[in-house]
Protein backbone atom coordinates (compact mmCIF):
# COMPACT_ATOMS: atom_id res chain seq x y z
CA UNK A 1 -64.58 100.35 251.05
CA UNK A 2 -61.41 99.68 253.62
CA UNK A 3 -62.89 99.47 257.68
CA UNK A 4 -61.00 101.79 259.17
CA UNK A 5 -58.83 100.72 261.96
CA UNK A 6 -59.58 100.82 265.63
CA UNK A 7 -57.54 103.39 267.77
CA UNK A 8 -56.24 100.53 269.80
CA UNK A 9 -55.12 98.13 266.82
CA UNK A 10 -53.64 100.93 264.74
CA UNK A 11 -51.70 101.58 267.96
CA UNK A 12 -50.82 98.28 268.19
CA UNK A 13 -50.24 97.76 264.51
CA UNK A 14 -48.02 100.94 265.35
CA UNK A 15 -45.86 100.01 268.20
CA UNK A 16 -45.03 96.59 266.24
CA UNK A 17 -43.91 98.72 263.22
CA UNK A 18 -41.45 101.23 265.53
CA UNK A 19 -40.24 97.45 267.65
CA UNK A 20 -39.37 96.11 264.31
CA UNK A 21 -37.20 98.74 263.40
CA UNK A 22 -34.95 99.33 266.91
CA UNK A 23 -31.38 98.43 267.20
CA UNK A 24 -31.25 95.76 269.57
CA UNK A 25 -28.31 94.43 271.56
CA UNK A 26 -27.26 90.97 272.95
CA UNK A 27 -27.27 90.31 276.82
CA UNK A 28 -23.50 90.71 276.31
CA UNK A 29 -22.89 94.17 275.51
CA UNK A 30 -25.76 95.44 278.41
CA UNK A 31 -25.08 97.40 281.76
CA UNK A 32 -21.56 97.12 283.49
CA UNK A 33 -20.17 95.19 280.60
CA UNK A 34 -16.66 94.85 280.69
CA UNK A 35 -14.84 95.83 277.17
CA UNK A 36 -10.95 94.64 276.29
CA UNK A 37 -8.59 97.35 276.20
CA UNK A 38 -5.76 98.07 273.36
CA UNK A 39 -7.67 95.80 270.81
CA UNK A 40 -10.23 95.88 268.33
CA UNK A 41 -13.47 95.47 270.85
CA UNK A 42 -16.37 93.93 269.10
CA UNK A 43 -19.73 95.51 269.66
CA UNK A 44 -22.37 93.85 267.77
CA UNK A 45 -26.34 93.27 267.79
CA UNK A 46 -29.70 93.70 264.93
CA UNK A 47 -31.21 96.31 263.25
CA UNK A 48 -33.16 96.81 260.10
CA UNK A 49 -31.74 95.36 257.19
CA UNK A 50 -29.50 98.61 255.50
CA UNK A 51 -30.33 100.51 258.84
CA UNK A 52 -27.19 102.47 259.69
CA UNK A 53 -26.03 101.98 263.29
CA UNK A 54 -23.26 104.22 265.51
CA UNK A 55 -21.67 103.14 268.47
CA UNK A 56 -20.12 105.92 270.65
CA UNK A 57 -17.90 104.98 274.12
CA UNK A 58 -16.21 108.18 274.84
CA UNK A 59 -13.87 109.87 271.92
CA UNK A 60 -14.37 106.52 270.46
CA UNK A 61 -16.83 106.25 267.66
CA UNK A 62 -17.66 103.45 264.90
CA UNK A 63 -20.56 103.26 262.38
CA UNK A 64 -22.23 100.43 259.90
CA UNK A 65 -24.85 99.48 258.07
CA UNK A 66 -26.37 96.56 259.23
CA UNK A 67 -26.56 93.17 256.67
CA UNK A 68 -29.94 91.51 254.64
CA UNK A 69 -30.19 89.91 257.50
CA UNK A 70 -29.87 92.43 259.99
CA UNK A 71 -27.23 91.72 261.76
CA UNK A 72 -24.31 94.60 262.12
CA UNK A 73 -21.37 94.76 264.00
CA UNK A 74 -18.73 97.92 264.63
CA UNK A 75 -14.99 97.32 266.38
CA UNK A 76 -13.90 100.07 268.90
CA UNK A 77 -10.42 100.45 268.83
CA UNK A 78 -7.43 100.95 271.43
CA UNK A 79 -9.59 101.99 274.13
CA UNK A 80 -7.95 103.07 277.25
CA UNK A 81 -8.62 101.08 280.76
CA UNK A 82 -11.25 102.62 282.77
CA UNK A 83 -14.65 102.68 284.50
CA UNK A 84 -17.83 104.50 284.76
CA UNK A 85 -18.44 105.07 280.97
CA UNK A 86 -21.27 105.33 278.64
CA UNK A 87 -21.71 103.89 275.31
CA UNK A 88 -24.36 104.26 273.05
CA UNK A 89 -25.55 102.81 270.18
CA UNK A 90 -28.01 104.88 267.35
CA UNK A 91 -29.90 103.74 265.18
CA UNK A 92 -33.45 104.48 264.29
CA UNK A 93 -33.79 104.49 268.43
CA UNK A 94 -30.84 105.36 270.85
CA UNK A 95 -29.76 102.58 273.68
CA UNK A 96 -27.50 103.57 276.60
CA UNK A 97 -25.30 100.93 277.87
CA UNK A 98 -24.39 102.40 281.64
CA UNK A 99 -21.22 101.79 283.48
CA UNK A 100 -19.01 100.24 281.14
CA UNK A 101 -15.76 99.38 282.17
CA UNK A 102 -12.89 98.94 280.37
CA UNK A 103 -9.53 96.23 281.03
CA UNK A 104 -9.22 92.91 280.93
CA UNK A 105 -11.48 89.89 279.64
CA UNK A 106 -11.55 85.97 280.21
CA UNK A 107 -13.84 83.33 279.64
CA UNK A 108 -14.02 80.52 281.84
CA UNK A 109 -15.82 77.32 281.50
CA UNK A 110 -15.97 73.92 281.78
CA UNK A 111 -17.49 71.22 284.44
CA UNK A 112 -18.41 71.79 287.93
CA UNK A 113 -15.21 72.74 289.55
CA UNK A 114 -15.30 75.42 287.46
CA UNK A 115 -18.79 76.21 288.11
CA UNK A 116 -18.32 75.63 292.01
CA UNK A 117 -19.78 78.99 293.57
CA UNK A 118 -17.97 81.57 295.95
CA UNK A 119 -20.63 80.40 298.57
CA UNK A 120 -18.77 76.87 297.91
CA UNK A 121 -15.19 77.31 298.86
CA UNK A 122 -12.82 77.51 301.56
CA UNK A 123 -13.37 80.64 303.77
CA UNK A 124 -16.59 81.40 301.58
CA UNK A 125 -18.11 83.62 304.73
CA UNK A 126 -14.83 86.07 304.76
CA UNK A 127 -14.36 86.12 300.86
CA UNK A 128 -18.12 86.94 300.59
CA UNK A 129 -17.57 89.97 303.16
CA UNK A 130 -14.65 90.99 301.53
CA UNK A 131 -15.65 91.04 298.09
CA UNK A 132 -15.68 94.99 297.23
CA UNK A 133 -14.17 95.25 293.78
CA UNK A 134 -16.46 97.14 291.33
CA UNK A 135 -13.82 96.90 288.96
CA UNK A 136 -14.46 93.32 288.76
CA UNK A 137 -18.04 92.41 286.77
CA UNK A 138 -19.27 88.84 286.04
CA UNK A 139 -21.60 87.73 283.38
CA UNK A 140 -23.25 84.30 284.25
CA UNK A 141 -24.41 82.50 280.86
CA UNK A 142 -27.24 80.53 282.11
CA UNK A 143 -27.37 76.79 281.56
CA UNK A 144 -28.91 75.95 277.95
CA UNK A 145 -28.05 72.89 275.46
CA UNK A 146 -29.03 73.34 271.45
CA UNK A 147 -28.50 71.25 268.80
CA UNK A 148 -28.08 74.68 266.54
CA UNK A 149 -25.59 77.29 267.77
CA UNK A 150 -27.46 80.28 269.20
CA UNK A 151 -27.16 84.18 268.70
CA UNK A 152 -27.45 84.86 271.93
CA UNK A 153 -27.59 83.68 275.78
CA UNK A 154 -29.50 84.80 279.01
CA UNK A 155 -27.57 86.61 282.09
CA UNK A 156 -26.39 90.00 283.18
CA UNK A 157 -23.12 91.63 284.00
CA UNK A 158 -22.70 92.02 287.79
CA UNK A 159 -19.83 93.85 290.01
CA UNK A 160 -18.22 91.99 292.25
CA UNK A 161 -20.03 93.07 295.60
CA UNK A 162 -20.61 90.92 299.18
CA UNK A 163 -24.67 90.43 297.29
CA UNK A 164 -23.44 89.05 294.43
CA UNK A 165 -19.99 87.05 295.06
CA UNK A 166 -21.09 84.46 296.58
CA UNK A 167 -22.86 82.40 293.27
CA UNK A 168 -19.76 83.85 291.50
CA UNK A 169 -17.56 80.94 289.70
CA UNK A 170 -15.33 80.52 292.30
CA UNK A 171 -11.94 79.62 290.50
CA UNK A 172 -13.11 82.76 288.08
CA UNK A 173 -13.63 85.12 290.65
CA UNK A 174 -10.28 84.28 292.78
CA UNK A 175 -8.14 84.62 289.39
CA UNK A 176 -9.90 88.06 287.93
CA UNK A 177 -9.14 89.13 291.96
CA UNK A 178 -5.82 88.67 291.56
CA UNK A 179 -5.30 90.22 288.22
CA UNK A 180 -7.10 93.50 289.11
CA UNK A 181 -4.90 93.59 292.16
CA UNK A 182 -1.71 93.14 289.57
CA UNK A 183 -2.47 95.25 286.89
CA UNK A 184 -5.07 97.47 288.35
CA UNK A 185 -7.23 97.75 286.09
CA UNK A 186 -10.77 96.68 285.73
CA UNK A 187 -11.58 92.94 284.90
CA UNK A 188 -14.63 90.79 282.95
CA UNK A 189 -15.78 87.26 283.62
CA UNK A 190 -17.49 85.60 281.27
CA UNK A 191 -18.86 82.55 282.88
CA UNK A 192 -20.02 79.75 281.24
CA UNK A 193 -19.58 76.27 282.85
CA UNK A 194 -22.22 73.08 283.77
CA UNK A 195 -21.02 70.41 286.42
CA UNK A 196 -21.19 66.77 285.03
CA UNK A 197 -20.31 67.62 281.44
CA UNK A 198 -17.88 65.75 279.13
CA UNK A 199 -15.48 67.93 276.71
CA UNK A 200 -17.75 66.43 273.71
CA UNK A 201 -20.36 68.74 274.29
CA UNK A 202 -18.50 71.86 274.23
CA UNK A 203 -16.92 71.26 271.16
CA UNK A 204 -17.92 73.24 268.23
CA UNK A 205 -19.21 70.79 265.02
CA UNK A 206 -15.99 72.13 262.92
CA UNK A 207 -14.08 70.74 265.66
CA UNK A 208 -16.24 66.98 266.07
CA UNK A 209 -16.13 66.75 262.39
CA UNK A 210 -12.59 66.71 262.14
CA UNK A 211 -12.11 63.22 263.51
CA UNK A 212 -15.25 60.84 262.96
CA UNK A 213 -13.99 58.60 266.28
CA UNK A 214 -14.96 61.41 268.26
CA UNK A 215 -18.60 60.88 268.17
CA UNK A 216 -18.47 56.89 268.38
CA UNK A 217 -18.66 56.77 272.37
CA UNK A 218 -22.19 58.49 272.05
CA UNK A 219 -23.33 56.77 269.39
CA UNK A 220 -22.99 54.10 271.59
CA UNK A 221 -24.39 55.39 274.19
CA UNK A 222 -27.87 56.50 272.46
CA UNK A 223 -28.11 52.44 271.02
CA UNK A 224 -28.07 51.30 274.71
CA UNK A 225 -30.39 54.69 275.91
CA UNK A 226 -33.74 51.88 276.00
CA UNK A 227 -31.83 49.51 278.29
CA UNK A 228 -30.53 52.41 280.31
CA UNK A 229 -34.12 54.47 280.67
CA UNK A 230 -35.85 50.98 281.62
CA UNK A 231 -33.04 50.66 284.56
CA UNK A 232 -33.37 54.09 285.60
CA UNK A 233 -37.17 54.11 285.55
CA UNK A 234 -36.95 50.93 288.13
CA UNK A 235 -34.39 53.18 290.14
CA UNK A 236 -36.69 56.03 290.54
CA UNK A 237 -39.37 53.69 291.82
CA UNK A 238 -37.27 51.86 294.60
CA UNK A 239 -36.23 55.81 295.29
CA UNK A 240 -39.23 56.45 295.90
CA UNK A 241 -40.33 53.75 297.99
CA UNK A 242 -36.82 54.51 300.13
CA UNK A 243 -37.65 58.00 300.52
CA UNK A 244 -40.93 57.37 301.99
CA UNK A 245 -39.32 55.03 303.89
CA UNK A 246 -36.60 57.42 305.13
CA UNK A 247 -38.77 60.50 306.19
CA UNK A 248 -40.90 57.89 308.15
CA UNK A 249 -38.00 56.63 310.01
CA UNK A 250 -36.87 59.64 310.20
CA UNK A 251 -33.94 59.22 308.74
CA UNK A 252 -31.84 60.97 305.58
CA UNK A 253 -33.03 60.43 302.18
CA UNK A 254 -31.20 58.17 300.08
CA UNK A 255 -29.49 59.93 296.85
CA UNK A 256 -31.75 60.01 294.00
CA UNK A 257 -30.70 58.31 290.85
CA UNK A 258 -29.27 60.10 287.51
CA UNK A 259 -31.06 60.07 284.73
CA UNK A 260 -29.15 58.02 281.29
CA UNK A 261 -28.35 60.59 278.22
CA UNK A 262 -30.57 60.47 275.82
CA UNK A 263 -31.75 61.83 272.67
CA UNK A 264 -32.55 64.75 273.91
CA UNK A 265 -29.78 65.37 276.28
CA UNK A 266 -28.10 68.48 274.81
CA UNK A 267 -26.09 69.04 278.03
CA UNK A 268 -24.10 65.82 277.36
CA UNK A 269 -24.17 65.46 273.30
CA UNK A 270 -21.48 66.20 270.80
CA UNK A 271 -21.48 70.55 270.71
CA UNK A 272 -24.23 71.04 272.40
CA UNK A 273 -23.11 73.58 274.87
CA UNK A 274 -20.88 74.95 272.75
CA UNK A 275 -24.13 75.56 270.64
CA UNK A 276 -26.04 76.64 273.76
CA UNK A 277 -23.17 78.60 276.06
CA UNK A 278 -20.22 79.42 273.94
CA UNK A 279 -21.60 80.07 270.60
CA UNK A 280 -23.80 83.36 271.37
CA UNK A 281 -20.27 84.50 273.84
CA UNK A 282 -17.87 84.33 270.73
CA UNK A 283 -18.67 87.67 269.04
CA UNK A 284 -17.04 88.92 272.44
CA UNK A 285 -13.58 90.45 272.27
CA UNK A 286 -11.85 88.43 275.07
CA UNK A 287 -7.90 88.27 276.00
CA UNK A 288 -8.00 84.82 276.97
CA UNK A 289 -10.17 81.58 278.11
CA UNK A 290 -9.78 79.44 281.90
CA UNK A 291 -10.69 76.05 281.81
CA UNK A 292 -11.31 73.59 284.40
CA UNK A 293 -12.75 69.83 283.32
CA UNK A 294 -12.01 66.18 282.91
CA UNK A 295 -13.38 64.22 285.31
CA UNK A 296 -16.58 63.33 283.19
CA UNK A 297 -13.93 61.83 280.53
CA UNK A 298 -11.89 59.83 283.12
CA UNK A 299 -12.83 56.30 283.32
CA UNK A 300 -14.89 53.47 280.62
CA UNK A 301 -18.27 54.10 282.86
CA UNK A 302 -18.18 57.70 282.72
CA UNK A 303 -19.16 59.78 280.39
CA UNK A 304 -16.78 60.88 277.99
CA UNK A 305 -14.02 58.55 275.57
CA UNK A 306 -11.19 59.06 277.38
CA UNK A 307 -9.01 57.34 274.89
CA UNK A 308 -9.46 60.44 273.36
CA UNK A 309 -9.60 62.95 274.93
CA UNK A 310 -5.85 63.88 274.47
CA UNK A 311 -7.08 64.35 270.62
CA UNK A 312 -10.67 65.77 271.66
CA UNK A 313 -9.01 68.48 274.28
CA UNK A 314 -6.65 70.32 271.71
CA UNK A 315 -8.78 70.26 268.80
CA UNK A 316 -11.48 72.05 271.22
CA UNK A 317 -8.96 74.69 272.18
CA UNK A 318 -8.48 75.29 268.40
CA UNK A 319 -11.69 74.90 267.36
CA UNK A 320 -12.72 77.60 269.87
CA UNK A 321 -10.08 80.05 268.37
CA UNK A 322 -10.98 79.52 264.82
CA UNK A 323 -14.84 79.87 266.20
CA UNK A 324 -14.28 82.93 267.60
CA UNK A 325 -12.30 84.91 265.32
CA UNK A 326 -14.78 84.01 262.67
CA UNK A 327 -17.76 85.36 264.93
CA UNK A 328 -15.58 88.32 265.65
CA UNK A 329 -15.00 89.31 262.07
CA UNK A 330 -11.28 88.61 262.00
CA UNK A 331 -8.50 87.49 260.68
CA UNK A 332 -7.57 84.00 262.29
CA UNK A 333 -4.42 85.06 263.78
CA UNK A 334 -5.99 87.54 265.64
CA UNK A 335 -8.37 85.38 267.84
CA UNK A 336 -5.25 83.15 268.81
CA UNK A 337 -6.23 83.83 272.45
CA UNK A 338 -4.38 82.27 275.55
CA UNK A 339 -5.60 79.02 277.07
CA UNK A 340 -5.42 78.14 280.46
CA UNK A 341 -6.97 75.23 282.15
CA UNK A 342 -6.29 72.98 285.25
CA UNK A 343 -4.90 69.57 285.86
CA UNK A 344 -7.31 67.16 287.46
CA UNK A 345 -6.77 67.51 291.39
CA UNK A 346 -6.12 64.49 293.74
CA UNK A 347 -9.14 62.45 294.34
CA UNK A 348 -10.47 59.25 295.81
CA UNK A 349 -8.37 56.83 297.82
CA UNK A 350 -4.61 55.85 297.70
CA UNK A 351 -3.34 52.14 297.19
CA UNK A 352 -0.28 50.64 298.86
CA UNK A 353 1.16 49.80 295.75
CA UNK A 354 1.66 51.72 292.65
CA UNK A 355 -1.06 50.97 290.19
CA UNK A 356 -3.30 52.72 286.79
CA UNK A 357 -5.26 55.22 287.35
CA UNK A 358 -7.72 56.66 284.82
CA UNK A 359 -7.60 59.96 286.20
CA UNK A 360 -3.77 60.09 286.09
CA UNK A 361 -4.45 59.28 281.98
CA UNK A 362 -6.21 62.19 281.89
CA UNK A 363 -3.64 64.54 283.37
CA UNK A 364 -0.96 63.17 280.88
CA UNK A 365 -3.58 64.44 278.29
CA UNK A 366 -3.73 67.81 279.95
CA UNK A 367 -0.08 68.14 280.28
CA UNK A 368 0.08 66.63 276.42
CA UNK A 369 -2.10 69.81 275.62
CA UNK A 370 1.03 72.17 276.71
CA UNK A 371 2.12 71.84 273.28
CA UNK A 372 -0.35 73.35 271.42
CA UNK A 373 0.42 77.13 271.33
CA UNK A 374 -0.42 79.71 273.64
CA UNK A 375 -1.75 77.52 276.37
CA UNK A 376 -0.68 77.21 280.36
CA UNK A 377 -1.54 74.55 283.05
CA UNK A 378 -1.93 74.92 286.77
CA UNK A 379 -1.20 71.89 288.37
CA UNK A 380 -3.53 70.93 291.57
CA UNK A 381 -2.62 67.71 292.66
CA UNK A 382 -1.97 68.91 296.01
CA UNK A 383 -5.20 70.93 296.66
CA UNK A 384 -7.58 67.82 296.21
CA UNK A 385 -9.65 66.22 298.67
CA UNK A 386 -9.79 62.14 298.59
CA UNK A 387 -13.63 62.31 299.46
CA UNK A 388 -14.44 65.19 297.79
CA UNK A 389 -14.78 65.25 293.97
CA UNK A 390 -15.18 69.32 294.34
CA UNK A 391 -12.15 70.07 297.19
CA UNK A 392 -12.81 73.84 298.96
CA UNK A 393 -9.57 75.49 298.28
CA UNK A 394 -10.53 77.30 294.76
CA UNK A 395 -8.57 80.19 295.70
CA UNK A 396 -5.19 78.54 295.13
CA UNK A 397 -6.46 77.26 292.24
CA UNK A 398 -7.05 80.75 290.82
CA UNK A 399 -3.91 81.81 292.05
CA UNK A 400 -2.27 79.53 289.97
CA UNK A 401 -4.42 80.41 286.81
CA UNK A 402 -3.59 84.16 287.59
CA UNK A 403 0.37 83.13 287.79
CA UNK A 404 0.16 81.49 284.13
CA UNK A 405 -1.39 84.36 282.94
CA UNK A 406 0.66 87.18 284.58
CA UNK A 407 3.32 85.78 283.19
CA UNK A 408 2.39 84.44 280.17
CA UNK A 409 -0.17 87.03 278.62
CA UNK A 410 0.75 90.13 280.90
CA UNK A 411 4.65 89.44 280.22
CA UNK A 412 5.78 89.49 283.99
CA UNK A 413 8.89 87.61 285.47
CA UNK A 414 7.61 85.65 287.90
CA UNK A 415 7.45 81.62 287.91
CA UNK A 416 4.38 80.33 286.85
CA UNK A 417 4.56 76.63 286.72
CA UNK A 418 6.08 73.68 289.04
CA UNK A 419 8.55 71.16 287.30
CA UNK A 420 7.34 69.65 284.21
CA UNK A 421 9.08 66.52 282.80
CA UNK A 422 11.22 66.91 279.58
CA UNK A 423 13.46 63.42 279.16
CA UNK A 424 15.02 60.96 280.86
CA UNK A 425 18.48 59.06 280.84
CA UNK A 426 19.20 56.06 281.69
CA UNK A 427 22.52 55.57 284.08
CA UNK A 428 23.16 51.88 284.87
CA UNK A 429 20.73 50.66 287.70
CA UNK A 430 19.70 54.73 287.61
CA UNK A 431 17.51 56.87 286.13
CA UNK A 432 18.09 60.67 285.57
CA UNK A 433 15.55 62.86 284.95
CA UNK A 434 15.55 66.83 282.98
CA UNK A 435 12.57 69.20 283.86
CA UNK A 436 11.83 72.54 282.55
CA UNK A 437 11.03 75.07 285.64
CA UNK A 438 12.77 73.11 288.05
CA UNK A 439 14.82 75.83 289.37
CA UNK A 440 15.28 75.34 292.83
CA UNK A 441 13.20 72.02 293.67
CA UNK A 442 12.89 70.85 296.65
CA UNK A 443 10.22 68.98 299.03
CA UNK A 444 7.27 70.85 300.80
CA UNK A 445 8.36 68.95 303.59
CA UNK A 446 11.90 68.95 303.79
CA UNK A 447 11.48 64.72 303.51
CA UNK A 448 12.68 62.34 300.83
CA UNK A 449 11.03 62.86 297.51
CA UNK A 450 7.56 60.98 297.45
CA UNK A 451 5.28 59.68 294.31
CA UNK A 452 8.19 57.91 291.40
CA UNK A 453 7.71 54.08 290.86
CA UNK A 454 10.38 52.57 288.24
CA UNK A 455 9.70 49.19 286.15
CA UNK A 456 11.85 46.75 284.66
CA UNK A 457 10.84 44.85 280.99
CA UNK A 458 8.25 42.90 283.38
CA UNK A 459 6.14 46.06 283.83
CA UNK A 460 5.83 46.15 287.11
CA UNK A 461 6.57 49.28 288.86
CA UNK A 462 8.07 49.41 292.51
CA UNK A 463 8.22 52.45 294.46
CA UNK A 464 11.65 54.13 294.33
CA UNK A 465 14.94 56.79 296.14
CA UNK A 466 14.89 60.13 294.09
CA UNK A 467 17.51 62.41 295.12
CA UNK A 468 17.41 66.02 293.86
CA UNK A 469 20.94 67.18 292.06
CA UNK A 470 21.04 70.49 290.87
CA UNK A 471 18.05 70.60 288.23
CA UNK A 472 17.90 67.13 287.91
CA UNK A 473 16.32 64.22 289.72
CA UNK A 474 18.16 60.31 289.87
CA UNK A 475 16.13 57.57 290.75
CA UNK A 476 16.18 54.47 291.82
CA UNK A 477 15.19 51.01 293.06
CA UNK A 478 16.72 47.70 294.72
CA UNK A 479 13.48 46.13 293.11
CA UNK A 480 14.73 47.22 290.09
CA UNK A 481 18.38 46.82 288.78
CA UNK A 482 17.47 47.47 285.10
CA UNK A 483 14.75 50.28 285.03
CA UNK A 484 12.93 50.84 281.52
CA UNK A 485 10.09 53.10 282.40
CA UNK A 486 9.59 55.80 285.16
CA UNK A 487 6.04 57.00 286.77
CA UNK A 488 5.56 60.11 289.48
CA UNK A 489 2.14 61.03 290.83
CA UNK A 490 0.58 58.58 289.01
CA UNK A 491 -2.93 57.53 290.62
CA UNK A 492 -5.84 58.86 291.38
CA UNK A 493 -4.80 60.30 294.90
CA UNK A 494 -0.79 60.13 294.80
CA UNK A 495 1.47 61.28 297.64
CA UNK A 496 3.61 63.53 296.33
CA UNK A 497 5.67 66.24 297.52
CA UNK A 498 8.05 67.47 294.62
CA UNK A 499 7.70 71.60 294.32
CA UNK A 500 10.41 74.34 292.60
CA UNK A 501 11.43 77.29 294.53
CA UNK A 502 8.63 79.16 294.06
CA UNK A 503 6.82 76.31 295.82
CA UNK A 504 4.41 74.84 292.87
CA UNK A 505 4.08 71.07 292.45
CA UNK A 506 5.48 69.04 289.79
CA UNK A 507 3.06 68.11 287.31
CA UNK A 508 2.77 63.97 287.48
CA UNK A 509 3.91 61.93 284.96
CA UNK A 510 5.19 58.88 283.02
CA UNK A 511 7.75 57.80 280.10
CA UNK A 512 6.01 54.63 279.31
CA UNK A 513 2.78 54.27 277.26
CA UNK A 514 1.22 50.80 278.85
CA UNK A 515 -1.45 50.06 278.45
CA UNK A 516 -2.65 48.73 282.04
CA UNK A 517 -6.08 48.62 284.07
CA UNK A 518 -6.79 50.60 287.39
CA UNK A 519 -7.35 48.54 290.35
CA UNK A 520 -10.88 47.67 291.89
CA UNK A 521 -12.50 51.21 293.34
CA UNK A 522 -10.66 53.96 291.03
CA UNK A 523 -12.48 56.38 289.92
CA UNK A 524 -14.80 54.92 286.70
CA UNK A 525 -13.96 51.70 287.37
């Protein structure tokens, strides 16, 4: 004889039967979600295994049936720019995604100049005020490291209003300003970016796996974790006693130590955020990715190998694309999306003389990365602050970013990139340079050219004359009456001054490959 069920558990029992069954939807495709326009817009989320599901945005309409595993995903098609739409999605229950936009969408990510907040940068009080674009919308992916890649993320999709600008990324927020003003249309901003974090980490494990030196640095890192966590542990202890100290004294409290990676460190290991931040944003239809990081791979005591990272950087960018079109549904060629990132700013102090500079090694990596397809550079090393490993002035930073892809992605003649070095010849006791986008150089201060050092077969570079002719730049030295090997802009903080017409800064460089050591009190070192 069955017990018959109590009105409260067969409620219960019934509820859980009727959850079981709803369409559900990732925090992606949720309120004032941004689709891409003219493309094949993923929409995507879980069902009932063989449940059929139909996704309606206007005249627009797409049906499945979702996998064995539940999973089901529908592509909306050439959908024209807009705002204030519904969508819904039907399936055994009915969801109504409100105020969907449609335009443009970018991802941006990477380390905490990226993640530096609205409330962060120059002029953050007026650009607060000012922000009243509800064609813009941000999605914030909240911080979270996995050793597995994740189906889906926390965060919500917010217009851009004076409440919510201000923890807005603020490189993100000043490019998707500009391109709404261009093209005016509505714009998306997928953000997804942690401060401190090397390039490792947000590299997918198709991409690690494809050279086995990538993972060696952190290998190395987790044998000498014990030593590390025993130093630490006496850090925190003397931290302690100097805070106490401090606040009876009443005086500042001293910075607290960082903690050494460790096992368990997802935000610093080999994919975890990719795993944790990138993975569950992939099934979303973007037109391209921003990029700003580098500094945790500059330098032996940092962080990241940065022997490699001019191997490690590309094979991210392509890693990403293969990632994503897979998670998408589509043919590879179809998620070649545009890459733009930013070369390291100026930062720390300058030297007298020319010298290394591990941060300069990483910005001929960056500019390296220029030849893998589809990608675009904005080069800061004039907005930097020497004390300030996060300088203010994100909004010409975005500027730039916008210019790349304006012209790049959105097909519009304007310039979008200072001089960049091509070759050199080598004219007696002179050396003459070629640069692509050098139309009209000139100096931002109307001076002599600032920043090239030449070097003789002794390898020692000496500050040199360049004299602009035409599209070309000659150089040279009384130090050095047979010059080999040409550097400009190269160290941590170099004064330079070298812009084209449309007054952006030549990217710095060098023609040798040297292998040399920074001085005392670089960056890393």
């Amino acid at each position: 004889m069955k017990t018959p069920l109590s009105p409260a558990l067969a409620a219960f029992l019934g509820c859980s039967v009727a959850a079981s069954a709803d369409v559900k939807l990732p925090a992606l495709i949720s309120d004032n979600m941004v689709l891409l326009q003219d493309a094949k817009a993923n929409v995507w989320g879980t069902a009932d295994a063989g449940e059929k599901v139909t996704v309606k945005l206007g005249d627009k309409t797409a049906a499945t049936t979702a996998d064995q595993n539940g999973k089901w995903s529908v592509k909306l098609e050439n959908l024209a720019p807009g705002s204030g739409k519904e969508m819904t999605v039907a399936g055994k229950n009915t969801i109504t995604v409100k105020n969907v936009a449609v335009g443009e969408v970018w991802i941006a990510s990477g380390q905490s100049n990226m993640e530096m907040a609205v409330k962060g940068a120059m002029n953050s009080e007026q650009e607060i005020v000012a922000a009243k674009f509800p064609g813009i919308r941000v999605f914030t992916v909240t911080k979270k490291g996995s050793k597995t890649p994740l189906d889906d993320c926390t965060g919500k999709w917010e217009p851009a209003t004076p409440e919510n600008a201000g923890h807005f990324s603020a490189v993100g927020y000043f490019f998707s300003r500009e391109i709404h003003a261009k093209l005016k249309q509505p714009v998306g901003l997928i953000h997804t970016s942690w401060g401190g974090t090397p390039c490792e980490t947000w590299i997918p494990e198709s991409g690690m796996n494809s050279n086995e030196a990538f993972g060696n640095h952190w290998t190395k890192k987790m044998a000498t974790y014990p030593a590390a966590k025993e130093a630490y542990d006496k850090q925190v202890a003397s931290f302690k006693e100097a805070t106490e100290k401090a606040k009876t004294e009443g005086k500042p409290a001293p910075r607290a130590p960082r903690a050494p990676e460790g096992p368990d460190s997802l935000n610093g290991a080999p994919s975890g955020l990719y795993n944790g931040m990138i993975a569950p944003v992939a099934p979303y239809t973007i037109r391209g990715a921003l990029w700003y990081q580098g500094e945790s791979n500059a330098g032996p005591n940092n962080r990241g190998n940065m022997d490699l990272y001019g191997q490690l950087f590309p094979v991210m960018i392509l890693s990403w694309r293969y990632e994503f079109a897979k998670a998408q549904g589509v043919p590879r060629e179809e998620s070649e999306f545009p890459f733009l990132f930013v070369q390291l700013a100026n930062f720390q102090k300058r030297f007298e003389q020319p010298t290394d500079s591990y941060w300069a090694q990483i910005r001929e990596a960056q500019l390296g990365t220029l030849e893998v397809p589809r990608t675009g550079m904005a080069v800061a090393i004039d907005v930097g602050e020497a004390n300030d490993i996060h300088p203010k002035n994100k909004q010409e930073v975005g500027h730039r970013l916008a210019l790349s892809a304006l012209a790049q992605v959105y097909f519009q003649e304007i310039e979008y990139s200072g001089p960049l070095y091509r070759d050199m010849q080598i004219e007696d006791s002179k050396v003459r340079l070629n640069f692509s986008n050098a139309q009209g150089m000139k100096t931002t201060d109307g001076g002599p050219i600032k920043g090239f050092a030449l070097a003789g077969e002794d390898k020692r570079f000496h500050w040199a004359k360049a004299a602009i002719e035409h599209d070309h730049i000659v150089v040279s030295s009384p130090d050095v009456p047979n010059p080999i090997a040409i550097r400009y802009g190269w160290a941590d903080n170099p004064d330079v001054n070298l812009v084209n017409g449309a007054g952006l800064p030549a990217s710095p460089f060098r023609s040798d490959k040297w292998k040399q050591e920074p001085p005392p009190g670089a960056p890393g070192n």
